[in-house]
C-alpha atoms as a PDB file:
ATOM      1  CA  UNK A   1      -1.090  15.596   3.438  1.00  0.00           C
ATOM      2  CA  UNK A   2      -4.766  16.117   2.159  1.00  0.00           C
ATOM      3  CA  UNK A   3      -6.513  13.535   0.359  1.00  0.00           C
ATOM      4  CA  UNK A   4      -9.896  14.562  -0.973  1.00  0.00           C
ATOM      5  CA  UNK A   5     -12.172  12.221  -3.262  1.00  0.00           C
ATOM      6  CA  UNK A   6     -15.356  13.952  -3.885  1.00  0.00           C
ATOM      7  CA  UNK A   7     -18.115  11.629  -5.783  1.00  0.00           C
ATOM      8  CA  UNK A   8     -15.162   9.000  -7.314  1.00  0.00           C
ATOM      9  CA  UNK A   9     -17.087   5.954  -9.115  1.00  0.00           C
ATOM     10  CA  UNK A  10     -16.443   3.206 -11.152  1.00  0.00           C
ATOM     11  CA  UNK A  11     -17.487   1.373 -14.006  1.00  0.00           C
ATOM     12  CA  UNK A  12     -16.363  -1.244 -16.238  1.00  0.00           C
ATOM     13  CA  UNK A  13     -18.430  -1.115 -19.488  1.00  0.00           C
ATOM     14  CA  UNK A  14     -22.055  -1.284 -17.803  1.00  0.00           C
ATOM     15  CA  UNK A  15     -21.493  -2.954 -14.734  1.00  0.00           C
ATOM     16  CA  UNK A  16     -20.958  -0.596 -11.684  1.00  0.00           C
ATOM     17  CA  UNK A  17     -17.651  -1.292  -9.543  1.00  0.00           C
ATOM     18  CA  UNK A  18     -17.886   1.439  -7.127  1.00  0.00           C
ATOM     19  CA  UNK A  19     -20.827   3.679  -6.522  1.00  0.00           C
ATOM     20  CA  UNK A  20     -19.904   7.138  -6.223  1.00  0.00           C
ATOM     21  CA  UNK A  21     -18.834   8.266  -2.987  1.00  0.00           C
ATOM     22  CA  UNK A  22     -16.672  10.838  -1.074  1.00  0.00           C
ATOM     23  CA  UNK A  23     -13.115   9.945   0.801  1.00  0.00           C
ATOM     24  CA  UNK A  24     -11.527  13.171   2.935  1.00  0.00           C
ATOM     25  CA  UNK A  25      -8.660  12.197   4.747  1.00  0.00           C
ATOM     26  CA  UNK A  26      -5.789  14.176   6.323  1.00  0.00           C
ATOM     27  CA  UNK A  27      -4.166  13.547   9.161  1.00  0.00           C
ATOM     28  CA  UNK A  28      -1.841  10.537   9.910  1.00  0.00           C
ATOM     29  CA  UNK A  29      -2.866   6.754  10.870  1.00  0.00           C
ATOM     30  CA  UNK A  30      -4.415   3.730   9.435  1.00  0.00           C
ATOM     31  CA  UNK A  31      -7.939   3.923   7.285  1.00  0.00           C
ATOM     32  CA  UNK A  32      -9.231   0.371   6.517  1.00  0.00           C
ATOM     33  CA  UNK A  33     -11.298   0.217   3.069  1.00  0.00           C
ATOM     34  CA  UNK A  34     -13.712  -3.015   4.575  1.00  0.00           C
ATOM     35  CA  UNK A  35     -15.773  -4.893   2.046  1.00  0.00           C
ATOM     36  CA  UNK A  36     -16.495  -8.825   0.931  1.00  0.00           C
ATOM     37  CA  UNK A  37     -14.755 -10.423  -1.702  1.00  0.00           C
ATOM     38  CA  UNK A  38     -15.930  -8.721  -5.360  1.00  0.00           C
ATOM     39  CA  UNK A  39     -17.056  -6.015  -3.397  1.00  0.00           C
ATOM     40  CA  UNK A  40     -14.335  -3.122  -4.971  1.00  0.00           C
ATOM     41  CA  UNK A  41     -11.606  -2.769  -2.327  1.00  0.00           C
ATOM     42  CA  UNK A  42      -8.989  -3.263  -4.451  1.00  0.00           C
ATOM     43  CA  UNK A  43     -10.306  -1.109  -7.598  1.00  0.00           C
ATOM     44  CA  UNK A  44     -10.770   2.017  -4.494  1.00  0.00           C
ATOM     45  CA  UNK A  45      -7.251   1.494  -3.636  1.00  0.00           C
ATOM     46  CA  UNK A  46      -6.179   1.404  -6.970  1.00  0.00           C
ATOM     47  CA  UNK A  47      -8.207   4.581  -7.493  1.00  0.00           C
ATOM     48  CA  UNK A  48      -7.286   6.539  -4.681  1.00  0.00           C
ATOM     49  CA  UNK A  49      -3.488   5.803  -5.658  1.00  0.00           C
ATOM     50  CA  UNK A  50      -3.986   7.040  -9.198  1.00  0.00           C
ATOM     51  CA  UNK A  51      -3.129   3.661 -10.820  1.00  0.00           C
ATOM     52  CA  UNK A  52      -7.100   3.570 -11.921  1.00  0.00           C
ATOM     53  CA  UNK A  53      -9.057   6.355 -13.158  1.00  0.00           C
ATOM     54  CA  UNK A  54     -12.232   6.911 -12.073  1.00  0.00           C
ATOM     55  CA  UNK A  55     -15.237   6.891 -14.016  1.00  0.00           C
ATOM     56  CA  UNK A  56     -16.480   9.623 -12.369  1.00  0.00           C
ATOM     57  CA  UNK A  57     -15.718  12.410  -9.009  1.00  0.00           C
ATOM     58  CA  UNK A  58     -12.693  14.243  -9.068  1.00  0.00           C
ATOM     59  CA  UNK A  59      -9.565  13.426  -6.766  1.00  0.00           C
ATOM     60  CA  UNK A  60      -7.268  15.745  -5.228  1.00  0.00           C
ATOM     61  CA  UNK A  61      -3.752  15.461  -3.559  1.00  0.00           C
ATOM     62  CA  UNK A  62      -2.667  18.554  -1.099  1.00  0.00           C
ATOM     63  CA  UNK A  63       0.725  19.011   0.594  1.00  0.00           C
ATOM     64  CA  UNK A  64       1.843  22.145   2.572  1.00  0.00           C
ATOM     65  CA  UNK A  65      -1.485  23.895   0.483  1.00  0.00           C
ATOM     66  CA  UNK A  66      -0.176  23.309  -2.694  1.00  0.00           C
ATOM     67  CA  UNK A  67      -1.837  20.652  -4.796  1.00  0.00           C
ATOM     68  CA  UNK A  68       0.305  18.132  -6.114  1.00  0.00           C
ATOM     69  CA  UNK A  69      -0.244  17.777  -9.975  1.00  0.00           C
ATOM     70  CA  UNK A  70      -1.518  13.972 -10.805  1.00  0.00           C
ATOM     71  CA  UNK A  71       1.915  13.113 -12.464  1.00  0.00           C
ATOM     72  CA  UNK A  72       3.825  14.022  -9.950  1.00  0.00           C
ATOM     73  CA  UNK A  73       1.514  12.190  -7.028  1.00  0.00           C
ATOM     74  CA  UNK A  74       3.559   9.036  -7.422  1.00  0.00           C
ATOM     75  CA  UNK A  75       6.807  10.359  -5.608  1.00  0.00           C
ATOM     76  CA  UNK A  76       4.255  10.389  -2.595  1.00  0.00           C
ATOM     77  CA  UNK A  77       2.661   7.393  -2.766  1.00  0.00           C
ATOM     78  CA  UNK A  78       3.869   3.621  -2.153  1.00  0.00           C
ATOM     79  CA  UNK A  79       1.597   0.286  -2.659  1.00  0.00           C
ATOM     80  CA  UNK A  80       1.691  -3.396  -1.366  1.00  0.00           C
ATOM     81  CA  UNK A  81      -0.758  -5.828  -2.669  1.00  0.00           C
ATOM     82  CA  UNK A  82       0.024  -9.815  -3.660  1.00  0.00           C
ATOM     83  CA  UNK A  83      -1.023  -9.458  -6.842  1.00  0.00           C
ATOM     84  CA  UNK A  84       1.940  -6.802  -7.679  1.00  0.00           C
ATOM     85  CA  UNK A  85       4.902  -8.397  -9.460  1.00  0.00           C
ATOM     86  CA  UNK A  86       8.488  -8.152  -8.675  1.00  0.00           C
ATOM     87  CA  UNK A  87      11.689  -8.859 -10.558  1.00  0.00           C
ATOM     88  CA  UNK A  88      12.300 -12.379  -9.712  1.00  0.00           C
ATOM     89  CA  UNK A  89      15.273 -12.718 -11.400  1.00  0.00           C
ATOM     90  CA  UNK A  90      16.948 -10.324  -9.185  1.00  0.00           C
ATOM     91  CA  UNK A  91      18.157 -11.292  -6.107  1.00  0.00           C
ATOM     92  CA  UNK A  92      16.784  -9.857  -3.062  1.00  0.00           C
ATOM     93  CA  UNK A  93      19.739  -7.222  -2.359  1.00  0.00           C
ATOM     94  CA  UNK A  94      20.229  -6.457  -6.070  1.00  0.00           C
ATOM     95  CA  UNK A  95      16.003  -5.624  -6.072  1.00  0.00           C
ATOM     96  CA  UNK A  96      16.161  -3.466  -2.830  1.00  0.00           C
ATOM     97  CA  UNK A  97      19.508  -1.679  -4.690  1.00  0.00           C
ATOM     98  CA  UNK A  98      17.310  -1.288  -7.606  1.00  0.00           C
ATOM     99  CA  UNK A  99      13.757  -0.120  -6.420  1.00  0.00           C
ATOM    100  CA  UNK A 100      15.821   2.238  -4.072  1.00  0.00           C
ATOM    101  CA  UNK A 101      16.588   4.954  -7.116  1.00  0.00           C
ATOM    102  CA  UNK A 102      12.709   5.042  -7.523  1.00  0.00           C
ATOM    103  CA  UNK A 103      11.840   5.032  -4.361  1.00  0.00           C
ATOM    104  CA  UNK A 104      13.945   5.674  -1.959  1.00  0.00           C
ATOM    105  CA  UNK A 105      14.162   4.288   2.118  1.00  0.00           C
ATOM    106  CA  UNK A 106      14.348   5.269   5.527  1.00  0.00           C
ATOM    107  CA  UNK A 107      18.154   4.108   4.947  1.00  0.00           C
ATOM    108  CA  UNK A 108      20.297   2.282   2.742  1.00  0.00           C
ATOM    109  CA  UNK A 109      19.168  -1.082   1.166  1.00  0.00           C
ATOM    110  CA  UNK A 110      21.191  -3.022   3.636  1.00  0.00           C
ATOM    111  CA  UNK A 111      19.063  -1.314   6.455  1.00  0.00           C
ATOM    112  CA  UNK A 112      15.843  -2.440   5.001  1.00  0.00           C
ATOM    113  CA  UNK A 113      17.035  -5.946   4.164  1.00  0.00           C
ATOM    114  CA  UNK A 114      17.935  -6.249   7.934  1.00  0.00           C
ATOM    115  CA  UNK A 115      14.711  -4.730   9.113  1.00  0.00           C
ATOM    116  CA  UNK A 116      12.608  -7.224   7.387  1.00  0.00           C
ATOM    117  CA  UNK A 117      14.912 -10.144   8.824  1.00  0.00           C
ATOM    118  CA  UNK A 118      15.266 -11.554   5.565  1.00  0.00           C
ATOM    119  CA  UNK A 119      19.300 -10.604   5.628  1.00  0.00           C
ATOM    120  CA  UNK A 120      20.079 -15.093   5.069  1.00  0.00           C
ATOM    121  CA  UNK A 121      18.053 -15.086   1.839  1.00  0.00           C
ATOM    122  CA  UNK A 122      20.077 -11.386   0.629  1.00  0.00           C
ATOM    123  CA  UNK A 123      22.656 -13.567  -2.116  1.00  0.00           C
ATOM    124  CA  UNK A 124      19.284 -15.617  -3.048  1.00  0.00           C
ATOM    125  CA  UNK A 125      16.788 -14.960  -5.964  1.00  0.00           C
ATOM    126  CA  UNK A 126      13.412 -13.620  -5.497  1.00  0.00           C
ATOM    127  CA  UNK A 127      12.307 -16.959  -7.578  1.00  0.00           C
ATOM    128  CA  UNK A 128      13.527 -19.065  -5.237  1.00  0.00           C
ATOM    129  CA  UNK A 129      11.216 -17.047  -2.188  1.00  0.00           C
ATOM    130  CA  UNK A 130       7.907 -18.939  -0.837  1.00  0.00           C
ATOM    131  CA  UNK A 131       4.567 -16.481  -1.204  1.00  0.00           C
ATOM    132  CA  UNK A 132       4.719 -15.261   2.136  1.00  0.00           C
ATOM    133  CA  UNK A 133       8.707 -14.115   1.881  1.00  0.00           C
ATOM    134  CA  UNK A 134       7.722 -12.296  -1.658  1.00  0.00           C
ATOM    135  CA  UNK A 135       4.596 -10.693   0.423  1.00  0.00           C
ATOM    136  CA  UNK A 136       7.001  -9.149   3.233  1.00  0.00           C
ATOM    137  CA  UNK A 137       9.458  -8.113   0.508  1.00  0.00           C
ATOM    138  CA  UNK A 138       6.020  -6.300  -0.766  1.00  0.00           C
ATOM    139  CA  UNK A 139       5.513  -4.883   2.485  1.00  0.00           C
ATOM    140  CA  UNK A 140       8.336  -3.635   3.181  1.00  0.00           C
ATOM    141  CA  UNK A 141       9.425  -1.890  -0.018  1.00  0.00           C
ATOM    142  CA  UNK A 142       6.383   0.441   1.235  1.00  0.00           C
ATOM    143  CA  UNK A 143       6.505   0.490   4.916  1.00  0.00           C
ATOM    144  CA  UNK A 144      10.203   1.039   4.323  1.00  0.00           C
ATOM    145  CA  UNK A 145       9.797   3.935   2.464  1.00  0.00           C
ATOM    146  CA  UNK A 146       9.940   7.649   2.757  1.00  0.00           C
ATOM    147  CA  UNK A 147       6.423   7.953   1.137  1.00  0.00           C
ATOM    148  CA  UNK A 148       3.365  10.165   2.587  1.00  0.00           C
ATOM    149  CA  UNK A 149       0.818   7.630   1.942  1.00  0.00           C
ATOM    150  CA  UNK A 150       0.509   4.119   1.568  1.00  0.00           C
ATOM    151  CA  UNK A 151      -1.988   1.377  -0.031  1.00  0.00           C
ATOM    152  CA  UNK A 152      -1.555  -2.140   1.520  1.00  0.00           C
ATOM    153  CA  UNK A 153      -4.150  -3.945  -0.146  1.00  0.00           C
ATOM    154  CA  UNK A 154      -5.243  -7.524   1.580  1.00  0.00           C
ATOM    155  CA  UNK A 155      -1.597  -7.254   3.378  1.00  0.00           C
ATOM    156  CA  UNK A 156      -1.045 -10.645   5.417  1.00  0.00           C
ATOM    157  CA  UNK A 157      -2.102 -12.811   2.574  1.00  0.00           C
ATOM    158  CA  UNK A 158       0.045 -15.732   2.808  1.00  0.00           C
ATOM    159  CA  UNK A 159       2.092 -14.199   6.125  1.00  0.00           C
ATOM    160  CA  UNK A 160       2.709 -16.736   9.236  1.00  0.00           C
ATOM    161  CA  UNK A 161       2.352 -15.870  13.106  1.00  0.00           C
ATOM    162  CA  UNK A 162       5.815 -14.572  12.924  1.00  0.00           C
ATOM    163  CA  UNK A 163       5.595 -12.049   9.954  1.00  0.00           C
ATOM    164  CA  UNK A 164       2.292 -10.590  10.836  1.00  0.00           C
ATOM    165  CA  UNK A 165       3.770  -9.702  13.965  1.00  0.00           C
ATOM    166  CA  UNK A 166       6.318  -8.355  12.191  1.00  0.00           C
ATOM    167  CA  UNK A 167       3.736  -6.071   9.806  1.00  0.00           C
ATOM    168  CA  UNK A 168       1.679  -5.327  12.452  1.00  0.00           C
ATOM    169  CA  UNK A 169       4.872  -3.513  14.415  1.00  0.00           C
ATOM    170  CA  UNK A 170       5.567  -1.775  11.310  1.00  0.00           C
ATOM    171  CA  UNK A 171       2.365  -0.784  10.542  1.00  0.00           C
ATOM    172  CA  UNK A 172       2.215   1.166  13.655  1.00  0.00           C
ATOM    173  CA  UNK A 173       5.134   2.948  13.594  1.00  0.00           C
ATOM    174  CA  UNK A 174       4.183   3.709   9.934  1.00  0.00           C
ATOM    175  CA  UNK A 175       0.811   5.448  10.755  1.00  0.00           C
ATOM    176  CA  UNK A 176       2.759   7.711  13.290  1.00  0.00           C
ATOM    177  CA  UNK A 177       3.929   9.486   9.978  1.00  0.00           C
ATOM    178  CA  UNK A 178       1.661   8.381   6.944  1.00  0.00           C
ATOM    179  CA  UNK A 179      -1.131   8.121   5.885  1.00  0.00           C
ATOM    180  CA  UNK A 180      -2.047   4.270   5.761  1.00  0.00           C
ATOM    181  CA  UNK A 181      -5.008   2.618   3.509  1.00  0.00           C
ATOM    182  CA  UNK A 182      -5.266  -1.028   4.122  1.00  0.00           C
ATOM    183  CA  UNK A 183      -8.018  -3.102   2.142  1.00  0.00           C
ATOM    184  CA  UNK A 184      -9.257  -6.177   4.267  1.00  0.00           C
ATOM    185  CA  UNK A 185     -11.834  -8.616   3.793  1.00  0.00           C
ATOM    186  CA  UNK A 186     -12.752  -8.005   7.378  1.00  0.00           C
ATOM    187  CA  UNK A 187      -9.682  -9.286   9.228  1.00  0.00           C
ATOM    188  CA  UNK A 188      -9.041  -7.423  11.739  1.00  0.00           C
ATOM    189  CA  UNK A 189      -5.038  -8.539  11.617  1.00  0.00           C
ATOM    190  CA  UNK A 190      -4.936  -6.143   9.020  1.00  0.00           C
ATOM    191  CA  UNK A 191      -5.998  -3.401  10.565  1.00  0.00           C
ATOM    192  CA  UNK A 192      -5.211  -2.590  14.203  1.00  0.00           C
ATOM    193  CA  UNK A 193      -5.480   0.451  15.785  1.00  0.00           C
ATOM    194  CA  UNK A 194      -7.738   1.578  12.522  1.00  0.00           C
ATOM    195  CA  UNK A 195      -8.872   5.350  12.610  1.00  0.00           C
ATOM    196  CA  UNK A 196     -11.814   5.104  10.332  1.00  0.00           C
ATOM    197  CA  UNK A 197     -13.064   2.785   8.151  1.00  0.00           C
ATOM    198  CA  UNK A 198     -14.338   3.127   4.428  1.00  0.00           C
ATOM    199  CA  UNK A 199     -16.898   0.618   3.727  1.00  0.00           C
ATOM    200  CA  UNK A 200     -18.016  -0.273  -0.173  1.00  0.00           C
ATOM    201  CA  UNK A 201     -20.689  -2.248  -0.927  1.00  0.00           C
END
């Protein structure tokens, strides 16, 4: 997979998001996008995933040489951040069922319930879930998946000892494979065994 972002920018109304700048990327492993709070990490993500469109630059997608039109980019693409909602109402097993026809695993549903060791809270609703069991359920729906690239914004918000240990296993075995964009406020838990980073201002 190619990803090429040649002069991307943002702006909302007059104020400036993110300057202009290039992004070339393509070969696997983990690229942190490093910035302070306010500072646009999230809008780049967002950007580079096609969920924002940029004010300005042009952003490509290549696979095998062929360039994958921006409607169908999505099939290739999976995104974590703790400001994404999920279906509460759900429990967890009936969500994994469900988010499996759009995007399917490396396995059944079962597989990735057991994988993020969350297999005693399976019968139990997604409501019911503390912030940092909702965050791994993030987390895993896209380190789980069979997607070539993958946008973890700010990824062990509200995660313990236990369950960034548990991401941080993941996320390596992940970036053997895929292409991995993590946005971090400088922590370097986020991040280890980073390729290159992407800094923005």
């Amino acid at each position: 997979m190619l990803i090429e972002a040649r002069g991307i920018g943002k702006r909302f109304q007059r104020q400036v998001v993110i300057q202009p700048m290039d992004v070339y990327v393509d070969e696997p492993g983990v690229y942190v996008v490093l910035g302070s709070n306010g500072s646009g990490k999230s809008t780049l993500l967002k950007m580079l995933a096609g969920m924002l469109t940029p004010s300005r630059g042009t952003l490509t997608y290549t696979k095998n040489s062929s360039i994958i039109p921006p409607e169908l980019r999505y099939k290739h693409l999976a995104f974590a951040g703790p400001y994404l909602d999920i279906i509460e109402e759900m429990t967890l097993l009936e969500f994994l069922r469900f988010t499996a026809v759009f995007r399917p695993f490396n396995g059944s549903p079962e597989d990735c319930l057991k994988w993020m060791n969350l297999e005693q809270h399976a019968a139990k609703p997604i409501a019911a879930f503390s912030s940092g069991m909702k965050q791994r359920v993030k987390l895993g729906l896209a380190l789980f998946s069979t997607a070539d690239v993958l946008f973890l914004d700010e990824p062990v918000s509200h995660l313990d000892a236990k369950a960034i240990s548990w991401y941080q296993d993941a996320l390596n075995k992940a970036a053997e494979t895929k292409i991995v964009f993590v946005a971090s406020n400088n922590n370097p838990q986020e991040y280890p065994n980073a390729r290159q980073s992407i800094k923005v201002d």
